[in-house]
PDB file of N, CA and C in Angstrom:
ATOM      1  N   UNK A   1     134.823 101.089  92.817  1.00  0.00           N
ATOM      2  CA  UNK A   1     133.395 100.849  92.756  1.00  0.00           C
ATOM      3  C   UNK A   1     132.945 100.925  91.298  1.00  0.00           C
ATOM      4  N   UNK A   2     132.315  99.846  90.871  1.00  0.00           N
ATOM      5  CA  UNK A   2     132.006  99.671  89.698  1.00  0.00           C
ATOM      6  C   UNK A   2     130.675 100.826  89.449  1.00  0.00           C
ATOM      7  N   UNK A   3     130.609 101.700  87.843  1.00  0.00           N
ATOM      8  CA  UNK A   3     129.015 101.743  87.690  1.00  0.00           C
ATOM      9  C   UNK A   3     128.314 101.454  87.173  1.00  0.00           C
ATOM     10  N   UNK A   4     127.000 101.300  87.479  1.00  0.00           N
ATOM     11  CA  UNK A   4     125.906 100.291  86.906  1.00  0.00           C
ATOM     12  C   UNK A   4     125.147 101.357  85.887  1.00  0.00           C
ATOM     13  N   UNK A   5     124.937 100.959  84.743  1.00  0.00           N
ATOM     14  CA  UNK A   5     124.596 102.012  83.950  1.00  0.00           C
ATOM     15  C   UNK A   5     122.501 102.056  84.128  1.00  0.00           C
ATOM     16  N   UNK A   6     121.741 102.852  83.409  1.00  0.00           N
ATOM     17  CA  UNK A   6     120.757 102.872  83.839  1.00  0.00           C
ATOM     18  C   UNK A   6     119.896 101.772  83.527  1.00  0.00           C
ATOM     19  N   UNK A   7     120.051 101.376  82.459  1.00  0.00           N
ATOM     20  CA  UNK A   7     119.132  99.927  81.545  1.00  0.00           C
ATOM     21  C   UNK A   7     119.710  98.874  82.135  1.00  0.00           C
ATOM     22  N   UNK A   8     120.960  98.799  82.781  1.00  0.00           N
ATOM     23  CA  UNK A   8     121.359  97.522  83.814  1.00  0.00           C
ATOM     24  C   UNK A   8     120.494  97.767  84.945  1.00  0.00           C
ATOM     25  N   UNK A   9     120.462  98.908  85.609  1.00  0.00           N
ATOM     26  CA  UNK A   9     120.005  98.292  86.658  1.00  0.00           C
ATOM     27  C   UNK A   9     118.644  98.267  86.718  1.00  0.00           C
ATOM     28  N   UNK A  10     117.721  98.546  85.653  1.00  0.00           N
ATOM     29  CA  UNK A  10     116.424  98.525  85.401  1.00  0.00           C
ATOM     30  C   UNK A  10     116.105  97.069  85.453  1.00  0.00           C
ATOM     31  N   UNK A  11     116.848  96.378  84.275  1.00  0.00           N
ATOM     32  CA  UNK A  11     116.807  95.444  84.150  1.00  0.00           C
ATOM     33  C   UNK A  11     116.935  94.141  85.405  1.00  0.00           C
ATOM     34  N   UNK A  12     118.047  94.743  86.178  1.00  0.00           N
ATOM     35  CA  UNK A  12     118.719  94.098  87.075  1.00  0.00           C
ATOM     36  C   UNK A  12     118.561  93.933  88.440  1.00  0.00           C
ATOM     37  N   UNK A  13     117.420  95.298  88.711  1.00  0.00           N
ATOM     38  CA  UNK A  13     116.969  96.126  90.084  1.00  0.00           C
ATOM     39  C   UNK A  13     117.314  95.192  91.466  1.00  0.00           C
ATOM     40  N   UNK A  14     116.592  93.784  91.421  1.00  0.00           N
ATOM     41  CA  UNK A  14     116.805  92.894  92.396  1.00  0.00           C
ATOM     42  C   UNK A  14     118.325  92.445  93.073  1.00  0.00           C
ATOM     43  N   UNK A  15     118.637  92.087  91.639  1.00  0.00           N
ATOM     44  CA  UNK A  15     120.049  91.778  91.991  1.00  0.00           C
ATOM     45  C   UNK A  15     121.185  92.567  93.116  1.00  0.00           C
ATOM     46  N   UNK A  16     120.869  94.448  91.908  1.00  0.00           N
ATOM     47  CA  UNK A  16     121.395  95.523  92.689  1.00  0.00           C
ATOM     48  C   UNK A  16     120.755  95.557  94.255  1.00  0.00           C
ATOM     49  N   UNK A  17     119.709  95.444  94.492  1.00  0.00           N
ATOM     50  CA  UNK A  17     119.248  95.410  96.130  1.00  0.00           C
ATOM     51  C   UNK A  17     119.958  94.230  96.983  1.00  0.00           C
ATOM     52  N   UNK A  18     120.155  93.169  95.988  1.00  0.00           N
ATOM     53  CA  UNK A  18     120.951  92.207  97.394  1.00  0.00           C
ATOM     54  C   UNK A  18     122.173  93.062  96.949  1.00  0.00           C
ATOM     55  N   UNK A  19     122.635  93.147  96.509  1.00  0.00           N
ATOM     56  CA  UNK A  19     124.337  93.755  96.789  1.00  0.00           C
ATOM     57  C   UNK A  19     124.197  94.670  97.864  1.00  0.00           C
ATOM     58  N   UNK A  20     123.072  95.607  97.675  1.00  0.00           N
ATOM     59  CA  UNK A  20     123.269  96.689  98.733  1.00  0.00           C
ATOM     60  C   UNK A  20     122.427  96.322 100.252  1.00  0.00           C
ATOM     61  N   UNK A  21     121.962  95.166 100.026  1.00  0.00           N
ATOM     62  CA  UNK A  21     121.976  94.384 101.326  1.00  0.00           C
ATOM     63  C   UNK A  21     123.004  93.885 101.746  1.00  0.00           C
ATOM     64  N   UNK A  22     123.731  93.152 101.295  1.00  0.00           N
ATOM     65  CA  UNK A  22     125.109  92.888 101.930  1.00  0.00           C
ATOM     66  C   UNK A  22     126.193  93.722 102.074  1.00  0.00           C
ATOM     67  N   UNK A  23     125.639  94.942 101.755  1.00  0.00           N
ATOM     68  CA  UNK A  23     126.633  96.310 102.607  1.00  0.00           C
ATOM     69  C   UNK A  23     127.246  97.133 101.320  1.00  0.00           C
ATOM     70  N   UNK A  24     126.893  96.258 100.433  1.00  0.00           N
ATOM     71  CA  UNK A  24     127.815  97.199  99.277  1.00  0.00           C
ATOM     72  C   UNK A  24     127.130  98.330  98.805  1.00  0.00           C
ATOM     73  N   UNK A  25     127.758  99.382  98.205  1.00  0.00           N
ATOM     74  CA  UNK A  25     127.093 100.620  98.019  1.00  0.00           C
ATOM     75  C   UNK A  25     126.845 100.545  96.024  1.00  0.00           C
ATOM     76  N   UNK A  26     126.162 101.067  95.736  1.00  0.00           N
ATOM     77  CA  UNK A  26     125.731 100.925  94.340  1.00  0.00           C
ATOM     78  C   UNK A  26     126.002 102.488  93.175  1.00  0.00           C
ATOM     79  N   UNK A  27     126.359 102.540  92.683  1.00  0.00           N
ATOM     80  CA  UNK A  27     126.754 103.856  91.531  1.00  0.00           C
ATOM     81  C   UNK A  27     125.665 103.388  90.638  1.00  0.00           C
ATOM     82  N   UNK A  28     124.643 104.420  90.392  1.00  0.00           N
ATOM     83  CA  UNK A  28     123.881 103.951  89.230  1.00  0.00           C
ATOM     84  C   UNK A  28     124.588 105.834  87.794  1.00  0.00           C
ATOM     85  N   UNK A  29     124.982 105.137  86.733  1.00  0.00           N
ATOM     86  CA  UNK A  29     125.304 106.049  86.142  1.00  0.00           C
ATOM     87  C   UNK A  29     124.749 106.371  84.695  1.00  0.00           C
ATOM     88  N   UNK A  30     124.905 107.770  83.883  1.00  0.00           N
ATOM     89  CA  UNK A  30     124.348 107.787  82.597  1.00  0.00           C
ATOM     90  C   UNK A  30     125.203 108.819  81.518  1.00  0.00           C
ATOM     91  N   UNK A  31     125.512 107.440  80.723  1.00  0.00           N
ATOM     92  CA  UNK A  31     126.117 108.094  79.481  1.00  0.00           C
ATOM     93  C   UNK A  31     127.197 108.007  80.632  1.00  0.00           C
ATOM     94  N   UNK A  32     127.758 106.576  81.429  1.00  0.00           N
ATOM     95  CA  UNK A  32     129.098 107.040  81.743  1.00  0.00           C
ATOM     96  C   UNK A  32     129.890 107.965  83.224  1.00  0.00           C
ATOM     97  N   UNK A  33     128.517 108.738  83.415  1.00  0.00           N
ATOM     98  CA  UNK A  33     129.104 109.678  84.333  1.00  0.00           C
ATOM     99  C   UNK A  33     128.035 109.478  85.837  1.00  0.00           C
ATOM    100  N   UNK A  34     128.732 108.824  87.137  1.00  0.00           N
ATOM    101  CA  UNK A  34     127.585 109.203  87.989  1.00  0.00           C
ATOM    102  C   UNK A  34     126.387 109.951  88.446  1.00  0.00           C
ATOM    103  N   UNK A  35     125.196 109.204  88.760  1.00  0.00           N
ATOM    104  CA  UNK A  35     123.976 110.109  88.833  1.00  0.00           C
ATOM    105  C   UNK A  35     123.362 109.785  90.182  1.00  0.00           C
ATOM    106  N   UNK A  36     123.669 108.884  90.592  1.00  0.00           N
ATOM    107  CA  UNK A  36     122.665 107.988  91.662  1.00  0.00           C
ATOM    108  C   UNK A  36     123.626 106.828  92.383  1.00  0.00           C
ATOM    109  N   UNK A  37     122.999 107.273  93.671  1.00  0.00           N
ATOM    110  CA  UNK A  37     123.638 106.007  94.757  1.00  0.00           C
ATOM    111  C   UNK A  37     122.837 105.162  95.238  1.00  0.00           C
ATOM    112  N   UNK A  38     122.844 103.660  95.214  1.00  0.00           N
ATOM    113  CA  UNK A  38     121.997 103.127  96.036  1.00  0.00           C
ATOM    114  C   UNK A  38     122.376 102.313  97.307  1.00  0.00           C
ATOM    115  N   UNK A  39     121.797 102.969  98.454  1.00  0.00           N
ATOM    116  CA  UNK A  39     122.495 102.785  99.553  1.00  0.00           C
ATOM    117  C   UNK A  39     121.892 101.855 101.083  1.00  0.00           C
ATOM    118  N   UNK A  40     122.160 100.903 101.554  1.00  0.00           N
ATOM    119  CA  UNK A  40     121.409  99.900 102.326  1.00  0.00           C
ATOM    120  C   UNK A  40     120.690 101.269 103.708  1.00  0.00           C
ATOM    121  N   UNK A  41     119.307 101.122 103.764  1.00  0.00           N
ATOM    122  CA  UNK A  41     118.561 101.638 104.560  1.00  0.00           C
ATOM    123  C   UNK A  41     118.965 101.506 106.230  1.00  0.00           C
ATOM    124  N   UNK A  42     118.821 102.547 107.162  1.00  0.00           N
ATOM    125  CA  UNK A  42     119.315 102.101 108.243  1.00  0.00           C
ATOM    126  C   UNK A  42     118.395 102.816 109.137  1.00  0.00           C
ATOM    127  N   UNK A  43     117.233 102.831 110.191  1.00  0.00           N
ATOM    128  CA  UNK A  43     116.551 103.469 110.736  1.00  0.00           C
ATOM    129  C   UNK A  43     117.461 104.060 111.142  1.00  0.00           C
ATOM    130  N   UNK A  44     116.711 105.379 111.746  1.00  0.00           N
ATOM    131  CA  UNK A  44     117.244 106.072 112.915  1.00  0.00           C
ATOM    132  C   UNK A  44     117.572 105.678 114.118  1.00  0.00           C
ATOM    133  N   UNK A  45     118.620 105.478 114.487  1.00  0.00           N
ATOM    134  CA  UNK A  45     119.047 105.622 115.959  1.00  0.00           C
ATOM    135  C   UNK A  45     118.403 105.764 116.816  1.00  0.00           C
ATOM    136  N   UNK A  46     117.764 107.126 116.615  1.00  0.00           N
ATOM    137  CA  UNK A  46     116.545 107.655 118.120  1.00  0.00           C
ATOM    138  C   UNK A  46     115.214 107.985 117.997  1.00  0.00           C
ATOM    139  N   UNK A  47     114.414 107.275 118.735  1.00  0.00           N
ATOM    140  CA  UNK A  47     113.148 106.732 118.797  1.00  0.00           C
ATOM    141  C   UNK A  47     112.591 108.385 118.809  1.00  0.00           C
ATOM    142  N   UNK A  48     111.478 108.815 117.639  1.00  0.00           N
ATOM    143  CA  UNK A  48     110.679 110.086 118.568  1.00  0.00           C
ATOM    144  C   UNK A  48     109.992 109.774 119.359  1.00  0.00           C
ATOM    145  N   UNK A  49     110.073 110.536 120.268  1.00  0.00           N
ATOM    146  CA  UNK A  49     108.996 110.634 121.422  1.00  0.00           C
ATOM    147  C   UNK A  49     108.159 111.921 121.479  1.00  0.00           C
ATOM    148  N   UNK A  50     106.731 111.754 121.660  1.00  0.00           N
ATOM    149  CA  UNK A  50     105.888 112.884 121.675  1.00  0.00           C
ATOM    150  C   UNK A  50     106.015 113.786 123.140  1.00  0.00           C
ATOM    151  N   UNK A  51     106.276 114.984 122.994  1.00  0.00           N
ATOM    152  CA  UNK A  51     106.213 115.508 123.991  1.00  0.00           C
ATOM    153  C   UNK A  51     107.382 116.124 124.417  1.00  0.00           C
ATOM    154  N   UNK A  52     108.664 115.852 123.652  1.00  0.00           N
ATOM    155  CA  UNK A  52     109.649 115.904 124.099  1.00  0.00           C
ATOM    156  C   UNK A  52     110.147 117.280 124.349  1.00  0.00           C
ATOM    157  N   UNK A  53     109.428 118.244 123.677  1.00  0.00           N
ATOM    158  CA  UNK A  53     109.207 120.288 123.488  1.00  0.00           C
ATOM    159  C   UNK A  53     108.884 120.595 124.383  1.00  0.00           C
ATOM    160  N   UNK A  54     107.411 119.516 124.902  1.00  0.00           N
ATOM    161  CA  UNK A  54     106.540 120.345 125.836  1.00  0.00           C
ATOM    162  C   UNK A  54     106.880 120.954 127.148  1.00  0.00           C
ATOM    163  N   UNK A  55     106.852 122.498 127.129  1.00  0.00           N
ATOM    164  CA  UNK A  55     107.208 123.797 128.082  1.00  0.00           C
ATOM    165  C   UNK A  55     108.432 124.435 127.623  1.00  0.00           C
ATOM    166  N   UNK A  56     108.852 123.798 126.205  1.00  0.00           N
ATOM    167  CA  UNK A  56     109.849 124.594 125.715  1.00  0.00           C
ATOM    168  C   UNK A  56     109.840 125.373 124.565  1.00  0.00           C
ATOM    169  N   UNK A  57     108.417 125.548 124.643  1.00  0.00           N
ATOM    170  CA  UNK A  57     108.484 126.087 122.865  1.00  0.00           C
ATOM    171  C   UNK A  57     107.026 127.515 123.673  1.00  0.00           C
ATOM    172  N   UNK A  58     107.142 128.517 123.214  1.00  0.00           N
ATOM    173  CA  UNK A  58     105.752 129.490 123.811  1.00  0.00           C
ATOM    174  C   UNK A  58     105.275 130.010 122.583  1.00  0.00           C
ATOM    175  N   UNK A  59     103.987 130.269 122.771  1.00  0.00           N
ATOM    176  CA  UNK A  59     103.215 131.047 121.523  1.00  0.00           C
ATOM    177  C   UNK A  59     102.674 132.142 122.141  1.00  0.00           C
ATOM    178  N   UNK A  60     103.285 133.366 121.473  1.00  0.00           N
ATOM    179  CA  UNK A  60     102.715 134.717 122.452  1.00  0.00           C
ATOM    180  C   UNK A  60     101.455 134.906 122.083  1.00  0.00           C
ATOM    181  N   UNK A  61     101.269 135.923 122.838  1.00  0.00           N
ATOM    182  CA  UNK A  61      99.185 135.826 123.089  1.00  0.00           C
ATOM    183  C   UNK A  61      98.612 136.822 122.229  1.00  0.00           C
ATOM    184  N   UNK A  62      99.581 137.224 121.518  1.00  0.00           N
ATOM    185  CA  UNK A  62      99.095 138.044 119.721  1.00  0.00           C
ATOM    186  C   UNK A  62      99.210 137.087 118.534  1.00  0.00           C
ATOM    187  N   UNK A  63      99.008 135.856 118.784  1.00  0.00           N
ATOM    188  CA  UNK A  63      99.844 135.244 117.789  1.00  0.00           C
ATOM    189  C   UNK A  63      98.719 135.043 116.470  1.00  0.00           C
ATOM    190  N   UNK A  64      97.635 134.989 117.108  1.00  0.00           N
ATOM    191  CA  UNK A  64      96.481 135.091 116.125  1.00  0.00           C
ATOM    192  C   UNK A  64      95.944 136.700 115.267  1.00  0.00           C
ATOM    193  N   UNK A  65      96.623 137.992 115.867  1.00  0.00           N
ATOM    194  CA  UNK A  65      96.627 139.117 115.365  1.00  0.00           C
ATOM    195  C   UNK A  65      97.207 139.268 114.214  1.00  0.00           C
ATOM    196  N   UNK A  66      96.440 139.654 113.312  1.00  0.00           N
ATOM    197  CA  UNK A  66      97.466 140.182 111.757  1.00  0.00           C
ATOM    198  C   UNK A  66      97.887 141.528 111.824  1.00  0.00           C
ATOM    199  N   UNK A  67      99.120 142.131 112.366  1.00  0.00           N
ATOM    200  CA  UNK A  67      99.494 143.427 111.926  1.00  0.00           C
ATOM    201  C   UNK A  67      98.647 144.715 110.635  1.00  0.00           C
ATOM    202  N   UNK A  68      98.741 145.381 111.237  1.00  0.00           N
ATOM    203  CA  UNK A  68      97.896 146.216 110.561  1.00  0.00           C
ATOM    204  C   UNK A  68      98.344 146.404 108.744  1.00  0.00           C
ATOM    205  N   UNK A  69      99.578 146.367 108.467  1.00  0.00           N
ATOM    206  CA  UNK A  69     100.613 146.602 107.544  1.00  0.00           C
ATOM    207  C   UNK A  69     100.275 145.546 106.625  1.00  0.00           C
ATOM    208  N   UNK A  70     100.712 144.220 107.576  1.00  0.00           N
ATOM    209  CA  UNK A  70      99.971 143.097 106.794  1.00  0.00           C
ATOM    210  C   UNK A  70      98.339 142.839 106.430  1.00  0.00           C
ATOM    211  N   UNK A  71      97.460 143.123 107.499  1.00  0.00           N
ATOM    212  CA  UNK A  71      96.194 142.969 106.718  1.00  0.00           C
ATOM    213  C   UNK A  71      95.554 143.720 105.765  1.00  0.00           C
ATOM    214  N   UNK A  72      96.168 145.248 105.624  1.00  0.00           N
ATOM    215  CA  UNK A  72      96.126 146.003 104.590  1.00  0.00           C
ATOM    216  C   UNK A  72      96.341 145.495 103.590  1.00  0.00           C
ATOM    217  N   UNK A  73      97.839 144.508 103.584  1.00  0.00           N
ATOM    218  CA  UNK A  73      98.172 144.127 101.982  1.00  0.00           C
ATOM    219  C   UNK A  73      97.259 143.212 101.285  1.00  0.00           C
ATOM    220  N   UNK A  74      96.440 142.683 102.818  1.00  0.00           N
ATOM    221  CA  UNK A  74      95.500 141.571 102.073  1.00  0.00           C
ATOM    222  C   UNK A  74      94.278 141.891 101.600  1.00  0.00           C
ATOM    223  N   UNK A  75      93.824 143.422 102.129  1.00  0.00           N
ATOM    224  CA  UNK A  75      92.985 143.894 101.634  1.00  0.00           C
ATOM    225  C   UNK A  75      91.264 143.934 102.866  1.00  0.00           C
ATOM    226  N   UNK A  76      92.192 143.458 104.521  1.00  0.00           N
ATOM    227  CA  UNK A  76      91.085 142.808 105.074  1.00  0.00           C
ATOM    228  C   UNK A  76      91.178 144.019 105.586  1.00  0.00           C
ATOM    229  N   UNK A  77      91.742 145.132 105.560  1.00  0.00           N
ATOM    230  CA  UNK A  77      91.364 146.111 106.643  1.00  0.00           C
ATOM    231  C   UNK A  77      89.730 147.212 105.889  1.00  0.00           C
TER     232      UNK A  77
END
C-alpha cells in the first residue's frame, strides 16, 4: 500500500475518494511515517429501533435524592 503524503492528498482529495470508492484503502502520511487512513464508508448493518430497552432498564424511586454526603459537598445542605 502506497503512502500519500499530506500536500498530495490536499491537493488531490477527489482523486483519493474515488480510489477509496472502489474499495481501496488510503495511507495518508507525514514526513514519511503513517498518520491517517482513508477508508470507504459502510452504514451499519442494524437499523436502531426506538424502544428496543423498554422494561429493561429501571430507575429507582430515590433517583432524584442527593445523598446527604453529597449535598453537603455542594454546599445545599
Amino acid at each position: 500500500m502506497q503512502i500519500t503524503n499530506i500536500s498530495d492528498a490536499k491537493a488531490q482529495l477527489s482523486a483519493l475518494i474515488e480510489r477509496v470508492q472502489s474499495g481501496e484503502d488510503v495511507i495518508i502520511g507525514k514526513a514519511g511515517k503513517p498518520v491517517a487512513k482513508l477508508v470507504r464508508y459502510e452504514k451499519g448493518k442494524q437499523e436502531r429501533v426506538p424502544g428496543a430497552l423498554k422494561g429493561k432498564i429501571k430507575i429507582s424511586e430515590d433517583f432524584d435524592e442527593l445523598p446527604d454526603d453529597i449535598a453537603n459537598a455542594f454546599g445545599m445542605v
